[in-house]
C-alpha atoms as a PDB file:
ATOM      1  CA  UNK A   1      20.665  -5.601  -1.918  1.00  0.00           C
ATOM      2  CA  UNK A   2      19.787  -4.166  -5.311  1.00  0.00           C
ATOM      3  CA  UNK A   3      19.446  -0.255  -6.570  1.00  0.00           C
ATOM      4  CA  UNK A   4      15.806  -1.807  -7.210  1.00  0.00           C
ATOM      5  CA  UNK A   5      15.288  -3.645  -4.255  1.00  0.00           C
ATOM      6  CA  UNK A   6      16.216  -0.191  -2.296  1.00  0.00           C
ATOM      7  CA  UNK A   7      13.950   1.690  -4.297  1.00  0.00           C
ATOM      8  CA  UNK A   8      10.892  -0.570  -3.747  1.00  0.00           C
ATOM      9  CA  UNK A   9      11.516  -0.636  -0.207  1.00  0.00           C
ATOM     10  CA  UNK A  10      11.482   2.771  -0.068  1.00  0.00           C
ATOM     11  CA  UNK A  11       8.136   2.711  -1.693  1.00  0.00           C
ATOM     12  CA  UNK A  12       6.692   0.913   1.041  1.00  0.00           C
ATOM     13  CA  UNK A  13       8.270   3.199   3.623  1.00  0.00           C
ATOM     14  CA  UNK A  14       6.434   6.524   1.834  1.00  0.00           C
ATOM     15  CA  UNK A  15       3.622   4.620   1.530  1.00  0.00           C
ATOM     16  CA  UNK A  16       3.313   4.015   5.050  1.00  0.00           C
ATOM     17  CA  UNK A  17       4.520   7.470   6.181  1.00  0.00           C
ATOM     18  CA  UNK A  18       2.084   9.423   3.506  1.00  0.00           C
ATOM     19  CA  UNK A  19      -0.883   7.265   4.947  1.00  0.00           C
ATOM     20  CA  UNK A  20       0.024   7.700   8.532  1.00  0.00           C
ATOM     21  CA  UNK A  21       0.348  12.064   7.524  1.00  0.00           C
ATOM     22  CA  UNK A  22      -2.592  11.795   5.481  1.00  0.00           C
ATOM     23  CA  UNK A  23      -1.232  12.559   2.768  1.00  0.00           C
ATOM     24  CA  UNK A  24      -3.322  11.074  -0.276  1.00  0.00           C
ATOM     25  CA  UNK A  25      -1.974  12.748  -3.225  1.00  0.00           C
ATOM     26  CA  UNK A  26       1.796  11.090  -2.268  1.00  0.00           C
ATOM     27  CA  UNK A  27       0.118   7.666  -2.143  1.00  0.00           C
ATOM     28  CA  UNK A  28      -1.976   8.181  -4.842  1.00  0.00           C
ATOM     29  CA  UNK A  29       1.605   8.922  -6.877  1.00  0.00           C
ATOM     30  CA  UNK A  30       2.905   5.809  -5.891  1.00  0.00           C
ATOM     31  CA  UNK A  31       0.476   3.877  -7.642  1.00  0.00           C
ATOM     32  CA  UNK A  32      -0.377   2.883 -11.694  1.00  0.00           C
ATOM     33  CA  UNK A  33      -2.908   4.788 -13.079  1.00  0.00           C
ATOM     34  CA  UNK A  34      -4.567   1.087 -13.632  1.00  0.00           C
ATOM     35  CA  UNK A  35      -3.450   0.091 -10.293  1.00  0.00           C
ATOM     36  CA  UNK A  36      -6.072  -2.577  -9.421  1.00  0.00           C
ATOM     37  CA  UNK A  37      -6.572  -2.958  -4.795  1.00  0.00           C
ATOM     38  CA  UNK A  38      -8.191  -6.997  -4.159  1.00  0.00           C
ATOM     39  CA  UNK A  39      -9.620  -6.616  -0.313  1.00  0.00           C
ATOM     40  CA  UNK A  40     -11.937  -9.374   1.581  1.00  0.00           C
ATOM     41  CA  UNK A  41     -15.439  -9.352   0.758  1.00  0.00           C
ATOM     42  CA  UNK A  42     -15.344  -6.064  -1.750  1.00  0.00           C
ATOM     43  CA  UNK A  43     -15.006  -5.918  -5.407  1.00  0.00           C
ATOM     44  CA  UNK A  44     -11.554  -5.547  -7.050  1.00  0.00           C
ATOM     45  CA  UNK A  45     -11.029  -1.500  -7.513  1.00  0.00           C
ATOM     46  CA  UNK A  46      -8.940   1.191  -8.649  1.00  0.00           C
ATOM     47  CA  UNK A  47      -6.950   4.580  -7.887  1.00  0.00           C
ATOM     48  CA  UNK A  48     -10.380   6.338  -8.363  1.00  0.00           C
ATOM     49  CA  UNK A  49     -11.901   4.473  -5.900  1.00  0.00           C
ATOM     50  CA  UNK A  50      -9.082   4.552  -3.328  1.00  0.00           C
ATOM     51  CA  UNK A  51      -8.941   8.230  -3.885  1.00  0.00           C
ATOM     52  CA  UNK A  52     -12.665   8.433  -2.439  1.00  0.00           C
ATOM     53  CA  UNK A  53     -12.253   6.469   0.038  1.00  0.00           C
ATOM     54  CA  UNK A  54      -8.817   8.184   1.454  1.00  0.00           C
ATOM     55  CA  UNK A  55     -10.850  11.339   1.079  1.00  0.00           C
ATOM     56  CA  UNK A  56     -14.072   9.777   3.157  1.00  0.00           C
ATOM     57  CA  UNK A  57     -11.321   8.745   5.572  1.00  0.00           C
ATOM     58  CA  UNK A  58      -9.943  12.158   5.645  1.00  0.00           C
ATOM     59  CA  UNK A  59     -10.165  12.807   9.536  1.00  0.00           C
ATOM     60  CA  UNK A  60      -8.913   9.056  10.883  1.00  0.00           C
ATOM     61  CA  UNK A  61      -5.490   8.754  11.902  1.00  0.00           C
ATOM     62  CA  UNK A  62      -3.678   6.325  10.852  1.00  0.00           C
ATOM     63  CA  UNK A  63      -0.406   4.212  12.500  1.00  0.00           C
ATOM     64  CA  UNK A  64       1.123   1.541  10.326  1.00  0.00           C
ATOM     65  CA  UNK A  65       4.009  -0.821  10.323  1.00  0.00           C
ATOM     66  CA  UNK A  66       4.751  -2.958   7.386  1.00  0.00           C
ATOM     67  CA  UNK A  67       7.161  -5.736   7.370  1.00  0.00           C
ATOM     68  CA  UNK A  68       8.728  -7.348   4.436  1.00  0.00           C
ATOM     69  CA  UNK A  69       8.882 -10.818   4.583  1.00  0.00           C
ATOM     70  CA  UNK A  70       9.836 -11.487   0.568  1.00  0.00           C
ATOM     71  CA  UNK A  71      10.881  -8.953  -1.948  1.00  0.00           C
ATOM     72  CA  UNK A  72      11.791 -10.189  -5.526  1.00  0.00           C
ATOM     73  CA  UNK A  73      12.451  -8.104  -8.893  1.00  0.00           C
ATOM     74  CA  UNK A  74      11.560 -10.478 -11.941  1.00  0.00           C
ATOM     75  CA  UNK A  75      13.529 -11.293 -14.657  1.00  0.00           C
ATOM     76  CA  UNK A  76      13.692  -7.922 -16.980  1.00  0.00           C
ATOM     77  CA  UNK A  77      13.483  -5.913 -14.016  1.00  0.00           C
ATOM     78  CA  UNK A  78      10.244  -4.416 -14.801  1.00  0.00           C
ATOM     79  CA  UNK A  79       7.720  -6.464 -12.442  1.00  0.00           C
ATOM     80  CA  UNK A  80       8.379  -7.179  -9.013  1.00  0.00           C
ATOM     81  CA  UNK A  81       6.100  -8.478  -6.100  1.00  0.00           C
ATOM     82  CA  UNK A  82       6.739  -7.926  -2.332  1.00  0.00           C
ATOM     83  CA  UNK A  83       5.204 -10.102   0.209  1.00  0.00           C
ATOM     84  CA  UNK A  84       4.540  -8.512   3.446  1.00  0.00           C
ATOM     85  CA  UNK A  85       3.051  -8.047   6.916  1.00  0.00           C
ATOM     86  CA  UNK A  86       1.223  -4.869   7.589  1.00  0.00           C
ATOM     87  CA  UNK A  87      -0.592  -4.496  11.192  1.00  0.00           C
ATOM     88  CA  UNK A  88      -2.720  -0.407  10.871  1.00  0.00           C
ATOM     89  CA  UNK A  89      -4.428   0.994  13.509  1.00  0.00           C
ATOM     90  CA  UNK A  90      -7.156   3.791  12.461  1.00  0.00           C
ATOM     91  CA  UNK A  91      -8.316   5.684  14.999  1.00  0.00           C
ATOM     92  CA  UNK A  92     -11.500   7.855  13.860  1.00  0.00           C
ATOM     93  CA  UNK A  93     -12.533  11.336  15.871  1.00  0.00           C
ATOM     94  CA  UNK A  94     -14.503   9.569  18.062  1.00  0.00           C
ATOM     95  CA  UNK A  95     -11.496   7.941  19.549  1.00  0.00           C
ATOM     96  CA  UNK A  96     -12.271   4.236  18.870  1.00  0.00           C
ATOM     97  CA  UNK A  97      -9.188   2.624  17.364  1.00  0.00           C
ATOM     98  CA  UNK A  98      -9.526  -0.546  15.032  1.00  0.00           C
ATOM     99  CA  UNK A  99      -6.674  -2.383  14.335  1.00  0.00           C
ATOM    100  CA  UNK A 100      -6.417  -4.368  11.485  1.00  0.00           C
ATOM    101  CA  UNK A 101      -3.464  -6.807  10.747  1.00  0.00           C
ATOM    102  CA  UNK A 102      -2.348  -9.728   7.950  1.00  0.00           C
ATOM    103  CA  UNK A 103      -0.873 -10.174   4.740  1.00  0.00           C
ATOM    104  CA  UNK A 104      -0.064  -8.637   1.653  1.00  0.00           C
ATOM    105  CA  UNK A 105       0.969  -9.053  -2.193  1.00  0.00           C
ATOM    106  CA  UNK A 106       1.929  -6.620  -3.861  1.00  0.00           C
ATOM    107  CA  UNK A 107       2.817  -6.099  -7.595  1.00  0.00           C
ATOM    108  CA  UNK A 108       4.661  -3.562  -8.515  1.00  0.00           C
ATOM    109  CA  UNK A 109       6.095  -2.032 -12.539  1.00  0.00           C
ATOM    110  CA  UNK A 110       9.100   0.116 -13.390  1.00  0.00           C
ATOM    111  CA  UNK A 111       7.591   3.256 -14.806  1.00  0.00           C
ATOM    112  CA  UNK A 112       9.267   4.151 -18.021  1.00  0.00           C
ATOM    113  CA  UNK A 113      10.599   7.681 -15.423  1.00  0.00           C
ATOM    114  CA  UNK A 114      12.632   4.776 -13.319  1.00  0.00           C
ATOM    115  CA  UNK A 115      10.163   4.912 -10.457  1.00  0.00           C
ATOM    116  CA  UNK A 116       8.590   1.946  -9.140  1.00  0.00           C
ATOM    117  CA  UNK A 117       4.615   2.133  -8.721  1.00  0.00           C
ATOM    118  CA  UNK A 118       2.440   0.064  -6.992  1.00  0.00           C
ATOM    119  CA  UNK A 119       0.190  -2.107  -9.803  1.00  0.00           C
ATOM    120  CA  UNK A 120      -2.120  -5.095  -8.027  1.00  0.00           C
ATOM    121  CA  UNK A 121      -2.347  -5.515  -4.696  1.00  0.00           C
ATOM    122  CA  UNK A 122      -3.827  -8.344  -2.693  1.00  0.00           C
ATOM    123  CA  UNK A 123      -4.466  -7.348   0.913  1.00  0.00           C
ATOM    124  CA  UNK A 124      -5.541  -9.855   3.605  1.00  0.00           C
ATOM    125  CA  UNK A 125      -5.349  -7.783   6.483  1.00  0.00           C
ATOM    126  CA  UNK A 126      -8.631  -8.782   8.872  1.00  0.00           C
ATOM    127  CA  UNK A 127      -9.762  -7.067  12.232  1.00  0.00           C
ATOM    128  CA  UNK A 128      -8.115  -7.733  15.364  1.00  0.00           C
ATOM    129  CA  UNK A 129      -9.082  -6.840  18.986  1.00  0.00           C
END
């Protein structure tokens, strides 16, 4: 496994673990500043709008495991994309969890600092009971 492949893995993984401590400003970092988030059935949007609705989402706790099915840095090393599994459960204050489970792709760019930032995302996850 590559330096880069490490490191983008180990985006994921503080993804996951900043979302699950609700820790918004950590995933917020690991993003673009143009970062663009495709969901089902919503408009394409960006960090600005994922900031409001982490903070609208402040009080839900959230358990996530991701799985990485394909991981590939392109040619150049400055793009890569990571295919993956993710299942979240978000339990609310009211103590109803949803779980929500499916696919993702994920683009990511080599900041010119080294770091790798998440830059498109695709996310397919849907409801499950």
């Amino acid at each position: 496994m590559s330096d880069d492949e490490r490191a983008i893995r180990a985006v994921v993984a503080r993804w996951m673990e900043a979302s699950a401590a609700g820790d918004t400003k950590t995933v917020l970092g690991l993003m673009t500043d143009d970062v663009v988030f495709m969901t089902v059935s919503r408009e394409p949007f960006g960090k600005e709008a994922f900031a409001k609705t982490s903070d609208a989402q402040r009080n839900v706790r959230m358990d996530g495991r991701s799985d990485i099915r394909e991981l590939e840095v392109l040619p150049g090393r400055e793009w890569a994309y990571v295919r993956n599994y993710i299942t979240v459960t978000a339990t609310p204050p009211d103590g109803k969890p949803t779980r929500r489970e499916g696919w993702t792709l994920t683009i990511l760019r080599k900041a010119a600092d080294g770091e790798w930032r998440v830059a498109r995302d695709a996310n397919l996850m849907a409801a499950h009971a």
